[in-house]
Protein backbone atom coordinates (compact mmCIF):
# COMPACT_ATOMS: atom_id res chain seq x y z
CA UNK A 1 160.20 46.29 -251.06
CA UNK A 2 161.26 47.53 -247.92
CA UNK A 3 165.05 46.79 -246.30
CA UNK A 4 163.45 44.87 -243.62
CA UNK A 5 161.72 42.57 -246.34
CA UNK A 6 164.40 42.30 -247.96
CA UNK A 7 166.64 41.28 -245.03
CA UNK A 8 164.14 39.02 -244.41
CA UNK A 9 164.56 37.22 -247.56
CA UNK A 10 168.37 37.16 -247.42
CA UNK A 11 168.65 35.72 -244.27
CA UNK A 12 165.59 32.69 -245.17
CA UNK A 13 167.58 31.88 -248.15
CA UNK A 14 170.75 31.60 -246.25
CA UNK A 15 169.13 29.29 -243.70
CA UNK A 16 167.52 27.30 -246.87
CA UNK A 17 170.66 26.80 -248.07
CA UNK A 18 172.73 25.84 -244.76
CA UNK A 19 169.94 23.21 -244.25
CA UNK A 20 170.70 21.35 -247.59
CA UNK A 21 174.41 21.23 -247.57
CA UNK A 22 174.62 20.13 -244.01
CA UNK A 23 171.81 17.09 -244.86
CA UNK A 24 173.93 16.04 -248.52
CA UNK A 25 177.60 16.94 -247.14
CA UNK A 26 177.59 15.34 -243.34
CA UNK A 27 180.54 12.92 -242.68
CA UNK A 28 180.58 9.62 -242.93
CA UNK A 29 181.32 8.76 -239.11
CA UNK A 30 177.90 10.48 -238.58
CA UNK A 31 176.04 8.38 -241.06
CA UNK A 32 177.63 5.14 -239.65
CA UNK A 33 176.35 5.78 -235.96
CA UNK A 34 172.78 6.73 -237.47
CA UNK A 35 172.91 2.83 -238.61
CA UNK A 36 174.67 1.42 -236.03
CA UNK A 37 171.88 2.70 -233.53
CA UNK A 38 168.83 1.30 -235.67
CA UNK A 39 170.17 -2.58 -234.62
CA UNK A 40 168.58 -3.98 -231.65
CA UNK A 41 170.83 -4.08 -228.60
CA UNK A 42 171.02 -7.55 -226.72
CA UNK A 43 172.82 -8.46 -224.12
CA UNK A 44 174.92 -12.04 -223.77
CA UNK A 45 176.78 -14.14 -221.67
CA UNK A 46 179.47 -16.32 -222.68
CA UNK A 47 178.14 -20.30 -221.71
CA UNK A 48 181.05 -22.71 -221.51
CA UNK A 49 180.29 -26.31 -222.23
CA UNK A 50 180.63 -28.39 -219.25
CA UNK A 51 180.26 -32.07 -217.57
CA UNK A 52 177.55 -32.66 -215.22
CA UNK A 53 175.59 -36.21 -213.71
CA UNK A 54 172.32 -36.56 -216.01
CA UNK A 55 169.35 -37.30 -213.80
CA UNK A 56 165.82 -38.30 -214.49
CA UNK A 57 163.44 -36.51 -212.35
CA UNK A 58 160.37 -38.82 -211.35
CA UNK A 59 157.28 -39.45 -208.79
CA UNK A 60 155.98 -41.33 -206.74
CA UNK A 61 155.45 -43.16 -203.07
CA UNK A 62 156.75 -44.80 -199.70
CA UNK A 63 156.37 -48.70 -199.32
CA UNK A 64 156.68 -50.59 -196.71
CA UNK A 65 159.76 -53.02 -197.63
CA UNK A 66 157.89 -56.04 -196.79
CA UNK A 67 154.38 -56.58 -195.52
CA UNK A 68 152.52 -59.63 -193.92
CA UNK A 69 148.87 -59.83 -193.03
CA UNK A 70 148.72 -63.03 -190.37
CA UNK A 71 145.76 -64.77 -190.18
CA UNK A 72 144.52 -67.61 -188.32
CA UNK A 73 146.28 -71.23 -188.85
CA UNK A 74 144.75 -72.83 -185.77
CA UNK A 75 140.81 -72.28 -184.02
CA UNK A 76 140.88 -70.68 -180.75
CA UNK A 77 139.73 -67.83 -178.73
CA UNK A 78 142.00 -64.59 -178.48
CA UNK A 79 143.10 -64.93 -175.22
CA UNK A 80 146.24 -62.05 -174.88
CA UNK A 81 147.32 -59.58 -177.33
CA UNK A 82 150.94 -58.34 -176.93
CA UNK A 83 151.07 -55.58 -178.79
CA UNK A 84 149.56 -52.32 -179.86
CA UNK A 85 149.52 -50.50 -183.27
CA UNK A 86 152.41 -48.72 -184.23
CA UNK A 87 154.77 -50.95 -181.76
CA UNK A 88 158.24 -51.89 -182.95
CA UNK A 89 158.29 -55.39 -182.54
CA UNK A 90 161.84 -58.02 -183.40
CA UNK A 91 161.80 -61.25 -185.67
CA UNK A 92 159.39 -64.32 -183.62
CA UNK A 93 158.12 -61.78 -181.09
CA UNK A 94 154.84 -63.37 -179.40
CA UNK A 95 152.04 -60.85 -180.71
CA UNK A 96 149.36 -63.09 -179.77
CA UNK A 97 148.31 -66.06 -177.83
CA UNK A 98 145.11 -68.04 -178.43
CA UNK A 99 143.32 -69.89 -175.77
CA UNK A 100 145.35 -73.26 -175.08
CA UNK A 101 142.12 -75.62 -175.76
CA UNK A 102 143.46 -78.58 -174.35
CA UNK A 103 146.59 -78.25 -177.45
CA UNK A 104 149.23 -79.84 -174.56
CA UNK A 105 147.34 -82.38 -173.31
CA UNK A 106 146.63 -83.69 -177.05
CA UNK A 107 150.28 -83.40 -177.82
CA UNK A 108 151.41 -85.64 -174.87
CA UNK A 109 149.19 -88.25 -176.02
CA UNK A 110 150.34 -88.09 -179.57
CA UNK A 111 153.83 -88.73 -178.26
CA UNK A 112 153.00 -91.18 -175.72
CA UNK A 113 151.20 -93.01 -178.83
CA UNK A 114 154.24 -92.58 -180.85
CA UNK A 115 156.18 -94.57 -178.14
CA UNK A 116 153.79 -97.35 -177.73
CA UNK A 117 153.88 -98.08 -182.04
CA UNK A 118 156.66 -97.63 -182.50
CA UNK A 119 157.68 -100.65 -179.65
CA UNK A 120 155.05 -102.95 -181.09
CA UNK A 121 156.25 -102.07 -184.58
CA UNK A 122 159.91 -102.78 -184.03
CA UNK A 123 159.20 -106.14 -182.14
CA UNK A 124 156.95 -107.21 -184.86
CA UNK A 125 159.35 -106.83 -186.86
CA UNK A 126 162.01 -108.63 -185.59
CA UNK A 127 159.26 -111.72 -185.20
CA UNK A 128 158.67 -110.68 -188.68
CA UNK A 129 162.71 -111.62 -189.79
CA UNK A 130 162.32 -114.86 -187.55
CA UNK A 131 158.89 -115.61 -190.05
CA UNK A 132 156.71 -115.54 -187.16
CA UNK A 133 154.34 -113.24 -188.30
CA UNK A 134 153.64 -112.38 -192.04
CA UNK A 135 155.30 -109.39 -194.15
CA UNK A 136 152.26 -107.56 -194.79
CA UNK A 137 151.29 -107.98 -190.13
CA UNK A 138 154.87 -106.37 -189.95
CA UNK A 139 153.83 -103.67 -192.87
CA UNK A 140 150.47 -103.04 -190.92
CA UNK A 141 152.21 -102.20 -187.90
CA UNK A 142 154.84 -99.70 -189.64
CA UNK A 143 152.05 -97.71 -190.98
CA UNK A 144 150.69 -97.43 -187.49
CA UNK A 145 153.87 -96.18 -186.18
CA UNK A 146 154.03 -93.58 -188.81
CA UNK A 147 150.34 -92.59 -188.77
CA UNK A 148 150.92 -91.62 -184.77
CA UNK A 149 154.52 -89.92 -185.92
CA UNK A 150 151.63 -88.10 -188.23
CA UNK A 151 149.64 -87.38 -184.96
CA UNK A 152 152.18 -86.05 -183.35
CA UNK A 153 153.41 -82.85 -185.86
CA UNK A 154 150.30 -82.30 -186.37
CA UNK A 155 149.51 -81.25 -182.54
CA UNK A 156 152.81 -79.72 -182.29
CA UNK A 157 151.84 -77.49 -185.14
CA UNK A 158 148.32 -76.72 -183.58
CA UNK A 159 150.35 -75.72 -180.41
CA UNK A 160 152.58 -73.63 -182.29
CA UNK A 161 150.01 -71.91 -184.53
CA UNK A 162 147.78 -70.72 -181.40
CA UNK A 163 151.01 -68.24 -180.44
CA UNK A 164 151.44 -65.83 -183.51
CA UNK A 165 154.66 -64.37 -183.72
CA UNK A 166 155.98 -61.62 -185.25
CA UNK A 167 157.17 -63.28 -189.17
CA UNK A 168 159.78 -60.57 -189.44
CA UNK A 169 161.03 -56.87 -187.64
CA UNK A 170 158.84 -54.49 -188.40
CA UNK A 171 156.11 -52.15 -186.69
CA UNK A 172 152.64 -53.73 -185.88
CA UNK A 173 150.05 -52.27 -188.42
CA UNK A 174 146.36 -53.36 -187.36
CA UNK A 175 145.24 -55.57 -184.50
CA UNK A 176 141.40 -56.65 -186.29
CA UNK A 177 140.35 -58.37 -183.20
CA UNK A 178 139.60 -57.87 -179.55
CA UNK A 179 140.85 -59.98 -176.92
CA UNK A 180 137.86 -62.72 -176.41
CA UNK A 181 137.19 -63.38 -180.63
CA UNK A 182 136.52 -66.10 -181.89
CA UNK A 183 138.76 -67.26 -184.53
CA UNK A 184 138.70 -70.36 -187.52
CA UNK A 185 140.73 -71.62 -189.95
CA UNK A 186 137.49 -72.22 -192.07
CA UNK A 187 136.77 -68.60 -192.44
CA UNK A 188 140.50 -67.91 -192.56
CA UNK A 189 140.11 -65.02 -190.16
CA UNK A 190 142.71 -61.76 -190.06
CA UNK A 191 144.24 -61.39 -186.58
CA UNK A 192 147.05 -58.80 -186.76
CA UNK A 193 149.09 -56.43 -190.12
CA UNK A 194 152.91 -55.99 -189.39
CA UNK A 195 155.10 -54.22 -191.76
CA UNK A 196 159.21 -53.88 -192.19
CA UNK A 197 159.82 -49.48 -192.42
CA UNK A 198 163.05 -50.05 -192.39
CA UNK A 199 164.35 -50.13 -195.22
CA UNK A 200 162.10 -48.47 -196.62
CA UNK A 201 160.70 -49.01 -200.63
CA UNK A 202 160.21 -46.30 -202.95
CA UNK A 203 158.10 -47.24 -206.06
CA UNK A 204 158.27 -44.24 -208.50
CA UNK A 205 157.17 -44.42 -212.43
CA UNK A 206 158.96 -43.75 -215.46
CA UNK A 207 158.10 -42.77 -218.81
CA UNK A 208 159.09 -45.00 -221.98
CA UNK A 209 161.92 -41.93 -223.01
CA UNK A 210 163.85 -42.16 -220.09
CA UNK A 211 163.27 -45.94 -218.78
CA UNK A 212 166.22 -47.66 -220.68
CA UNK A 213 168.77 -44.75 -218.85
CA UNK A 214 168.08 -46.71 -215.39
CA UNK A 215 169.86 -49.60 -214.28
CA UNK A 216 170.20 -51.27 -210.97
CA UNK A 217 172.58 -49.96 -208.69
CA UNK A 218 172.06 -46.40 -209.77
CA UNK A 219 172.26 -43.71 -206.82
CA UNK A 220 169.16 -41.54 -206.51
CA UNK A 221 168.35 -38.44 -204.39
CA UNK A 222 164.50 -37.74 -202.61
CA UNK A 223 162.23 -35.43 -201.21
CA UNK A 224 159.60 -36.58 -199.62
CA UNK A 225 156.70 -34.76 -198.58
CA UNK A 226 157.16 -33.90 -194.58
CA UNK A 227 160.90 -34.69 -194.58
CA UNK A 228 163.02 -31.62 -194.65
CA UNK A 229 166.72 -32.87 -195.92
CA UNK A 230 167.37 -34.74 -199.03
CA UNK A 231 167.43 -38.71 -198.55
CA UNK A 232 169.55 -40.94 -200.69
CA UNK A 233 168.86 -44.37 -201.87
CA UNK A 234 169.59 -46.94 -204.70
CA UNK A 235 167.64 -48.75 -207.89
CA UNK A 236 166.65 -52.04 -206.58
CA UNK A 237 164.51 -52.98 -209.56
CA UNK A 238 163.22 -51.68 -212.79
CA UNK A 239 159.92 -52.89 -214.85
CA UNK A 240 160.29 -53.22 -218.39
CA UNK A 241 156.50 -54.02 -218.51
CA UNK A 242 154.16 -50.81 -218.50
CA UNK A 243 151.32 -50.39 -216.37
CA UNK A 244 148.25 -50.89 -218.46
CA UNK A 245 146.01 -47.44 -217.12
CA UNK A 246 149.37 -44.97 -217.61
CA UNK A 247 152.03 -46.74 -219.78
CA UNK A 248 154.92 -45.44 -217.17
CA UNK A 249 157.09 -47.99 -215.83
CA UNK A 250 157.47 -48.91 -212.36
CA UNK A 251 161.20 -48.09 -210.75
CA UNK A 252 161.82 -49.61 -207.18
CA UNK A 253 164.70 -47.67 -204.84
CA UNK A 254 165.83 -48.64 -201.49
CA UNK A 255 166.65 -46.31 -198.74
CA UNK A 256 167.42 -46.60 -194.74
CA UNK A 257 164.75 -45.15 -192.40
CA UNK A 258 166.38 -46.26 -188.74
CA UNK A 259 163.94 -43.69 -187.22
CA UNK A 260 161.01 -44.61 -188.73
CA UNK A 261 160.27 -40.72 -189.77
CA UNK A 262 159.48 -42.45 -193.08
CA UNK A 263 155.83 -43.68 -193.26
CA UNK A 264 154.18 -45.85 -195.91
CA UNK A 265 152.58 -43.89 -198.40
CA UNK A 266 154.55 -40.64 -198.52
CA UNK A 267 154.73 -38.84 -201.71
CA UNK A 268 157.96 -38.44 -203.43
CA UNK A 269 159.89 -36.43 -205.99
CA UNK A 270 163.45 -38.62 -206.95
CA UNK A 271 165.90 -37.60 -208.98
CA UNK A 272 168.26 -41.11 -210.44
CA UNK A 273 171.03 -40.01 -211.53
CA UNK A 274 172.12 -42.27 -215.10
CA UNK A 275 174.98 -41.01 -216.07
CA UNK A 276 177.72 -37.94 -217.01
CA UNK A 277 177.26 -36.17 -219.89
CA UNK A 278 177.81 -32.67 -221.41
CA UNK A 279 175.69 -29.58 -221.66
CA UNK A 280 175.22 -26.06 -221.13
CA UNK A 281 173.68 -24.52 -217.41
CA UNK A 282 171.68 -21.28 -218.59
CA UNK A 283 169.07 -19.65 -217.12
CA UNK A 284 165.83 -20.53 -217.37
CA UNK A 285 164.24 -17.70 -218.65
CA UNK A 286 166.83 -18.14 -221.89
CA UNK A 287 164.51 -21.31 -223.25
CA UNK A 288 162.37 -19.76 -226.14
CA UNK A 289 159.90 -21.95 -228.90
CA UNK A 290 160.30 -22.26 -232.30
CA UNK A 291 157.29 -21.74 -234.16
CA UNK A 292 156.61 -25.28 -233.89
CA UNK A 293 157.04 -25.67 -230.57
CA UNK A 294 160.40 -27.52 -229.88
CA UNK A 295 162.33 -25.64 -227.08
CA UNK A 296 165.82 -23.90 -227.76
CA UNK A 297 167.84 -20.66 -227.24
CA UNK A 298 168.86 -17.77 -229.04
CA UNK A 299 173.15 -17.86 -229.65
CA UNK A 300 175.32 -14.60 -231.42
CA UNK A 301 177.45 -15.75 -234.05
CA UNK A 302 180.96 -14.18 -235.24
CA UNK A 303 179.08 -11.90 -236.96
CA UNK A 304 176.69 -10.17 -234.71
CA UNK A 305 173.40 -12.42 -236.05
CA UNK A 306 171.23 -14.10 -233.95
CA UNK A 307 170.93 -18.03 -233.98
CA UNK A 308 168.35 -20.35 -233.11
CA UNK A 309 169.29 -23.72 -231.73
CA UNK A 310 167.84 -26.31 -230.94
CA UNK A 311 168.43 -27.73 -227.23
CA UNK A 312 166.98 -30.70 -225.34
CA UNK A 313 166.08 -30.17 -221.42
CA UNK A 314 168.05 -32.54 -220.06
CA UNK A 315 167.17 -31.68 -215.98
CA UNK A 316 165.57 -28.35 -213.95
CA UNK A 317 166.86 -27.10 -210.96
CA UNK A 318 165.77 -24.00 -208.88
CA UNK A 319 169.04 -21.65 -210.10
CA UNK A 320 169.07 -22.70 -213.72
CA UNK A 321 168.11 -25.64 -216.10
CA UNK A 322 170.95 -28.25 -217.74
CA UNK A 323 170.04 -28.30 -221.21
CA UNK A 324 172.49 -30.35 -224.84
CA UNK A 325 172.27 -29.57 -228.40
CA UNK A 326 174.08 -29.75 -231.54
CA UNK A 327 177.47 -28.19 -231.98
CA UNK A 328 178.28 -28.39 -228.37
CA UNK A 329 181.27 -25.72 -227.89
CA UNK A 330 181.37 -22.73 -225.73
CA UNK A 331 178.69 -20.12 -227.19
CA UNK A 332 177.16 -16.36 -226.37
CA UNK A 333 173.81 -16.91 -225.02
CA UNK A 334 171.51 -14.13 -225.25
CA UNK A 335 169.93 -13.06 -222.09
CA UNK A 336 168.05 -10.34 -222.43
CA UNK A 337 166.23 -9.24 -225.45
CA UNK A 338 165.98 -12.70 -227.03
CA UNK A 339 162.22 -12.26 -227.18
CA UNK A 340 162.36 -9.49 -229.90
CA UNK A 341 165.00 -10.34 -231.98
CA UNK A 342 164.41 -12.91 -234.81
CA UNK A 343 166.87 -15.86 -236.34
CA UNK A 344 169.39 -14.04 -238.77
CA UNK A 345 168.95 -10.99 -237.89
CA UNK A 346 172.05 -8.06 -236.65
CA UNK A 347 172.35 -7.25 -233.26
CA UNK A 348 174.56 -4.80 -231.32
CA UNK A 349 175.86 -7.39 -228.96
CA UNK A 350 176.86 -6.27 -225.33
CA UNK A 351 178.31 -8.50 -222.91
CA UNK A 352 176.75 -8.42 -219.34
């Protein structure tokens, strides 16, 4: 063998032999760190647990407050309309007239007639005391009187009926007919919509879980499609029967709309606020699934271990979602990595 061979050989042995005293005999603190970095790093931040107003978030649509479709109590011709659609009109406004049809002349001789009974009946019956004419002459006459008192209403109410006033304030709706119709109180003929805007009625629907939270009185906060700020309003009434097709329960809230920017009809999201209660505000993204589906977060305990718990939803906003659970105290909510880490396992824990 050659002295490069065998140098060689020396200097491969001492190399062996380096190599398998470093790998048996390397300290401790080196050993620890190859652990420590096999454990998924996560990162947390501390949630307190906090008051807040719970709200129920629901749907729906604008209503009039009140609505009135006047039809025809009298026959006539249209003679002059008033109004036009979409006119704000006040309480008795003339909307209108029907052709007069000969309604005063009738009504002067139903109170001329009233006149002329009643002086026959009253001297009849002062004969009648004196027993100059029989009780049931004196009875005859009195029902006369009253049958032309009869007469009488009835032609001031045909009078009155053939001007159509407005039944409340409101804003005309539709005007059906033309000026020169024909209208009957056989066929019971439509003549003119009018509707109250202001207030205005929400009717939204709740589901059976969250109907027995609202009560009347309860303030409430709406968008509605086409209105750029927030509008508040107040529970006026709440169903307790379901609607038949959907089950959800119809909630009624009130709200001001002196403008009249607020149309009937307009789609609505409301949030009713029921109540103050306690809860976390995390981010949205934190909500994970259990494997059967119910929504919660991942927590770290005192020991570096992931936690599951369970949470209910209680409301969504656009910077974060409310959300309750059991063992409501402060906790570490996991942020980021929460998807790969499972319940039980060690984390290495880092605080954002």
């Amino acid at each position: 063998m050659t002295k490069i061979t065998k140098r060689a050989v020396i200097v491969s042995g001492i190399l062996l032999i380096w190599f398998v005293g470093h790998s048996f005999f390397k300290k401790p603190e080196e050993s620890k760190k190859i652990t420590r970095s096999n454990k998924q790093a996560v990162r947390f931040r501390n949630i307190p647990v906090q008051s807040f107003d719970e709200a129920v978030n629901v749907r729906g649509y604008t209503k009039a407050w009140r609505s009135a479709c006047i039809r025809a109590r009298t026959s006539g011709e249209v003679e002059k309309i008033h109004v036009v659609s979409g006119q704000k009109v006040k309480e008795n406004q003339l909307l209108v007239e029907l052709s007069d049809d000969s309604r005063f002349e009738r009504l002067a001789k139903a109170k001329h007639d009233v006149k002329a009974k009643k002086l026959e009946y009253e001297a009849l019956e002062k004969l009648g005391s004196m027993q100059y004419h029989s009780l049931s002459e004196v009875a005859n006459k009195k029902t006369l009187y009253y049958a032309a008192l009869l007469e009488e209403k009835q032609a001031k109410l045909d009078l009155e009926y053939s001007k159509i006033r407005a039944p409340f304030s409101g804003v005309v709706g539709n005007i059906y007919l033309n000026e020169g119709a024909s209208v009957s109180v056989a066929t019971s003929t439509a003549i003119i919509s009018i509707a109250e805007l202001d207030p205005m009625k929400v009717s939204v629907f709740c589901s059976n879980k969250d109907i027995s939270k609202i009560q009347v009185g309860q303030d409430a906060i709406l968008d509605i499609d086409g209105i750029s700020e927030k509008i508040n309003g107040a529970v006026t009434a709440v169903s307790h029967v379901a609607d038949s097709k959907t089950r959800n329960y119809e909630v009624e809230v009130k709200i001001s709309n002196h403008d009249l920017r607020i149309a009937d009809g307009m789609t609505v999201n409301c949030k009713i606020a029921v109540g103050v209660t306690s809860g976390f505000f995390i981010p949205s993204s934190s909500i994970v699934l259990s494997d059967d589906g119910a929504p919660g977060i991942k927590v770290i305990t005192g020991k570096n271990r992931v936690k599951f718990v369970p949470i209910k939803i209680v409301s969504t906003q656009n910077d974060g979602t409310w959300v309750s659970g059991p063992d409501m105290g402060d906790l570490k909510l996991i942020t980021v990595g929460h998807e790969y880490v499972i319940d039980g396992a060690e984390v290495a824990a880092v605080p954002e």
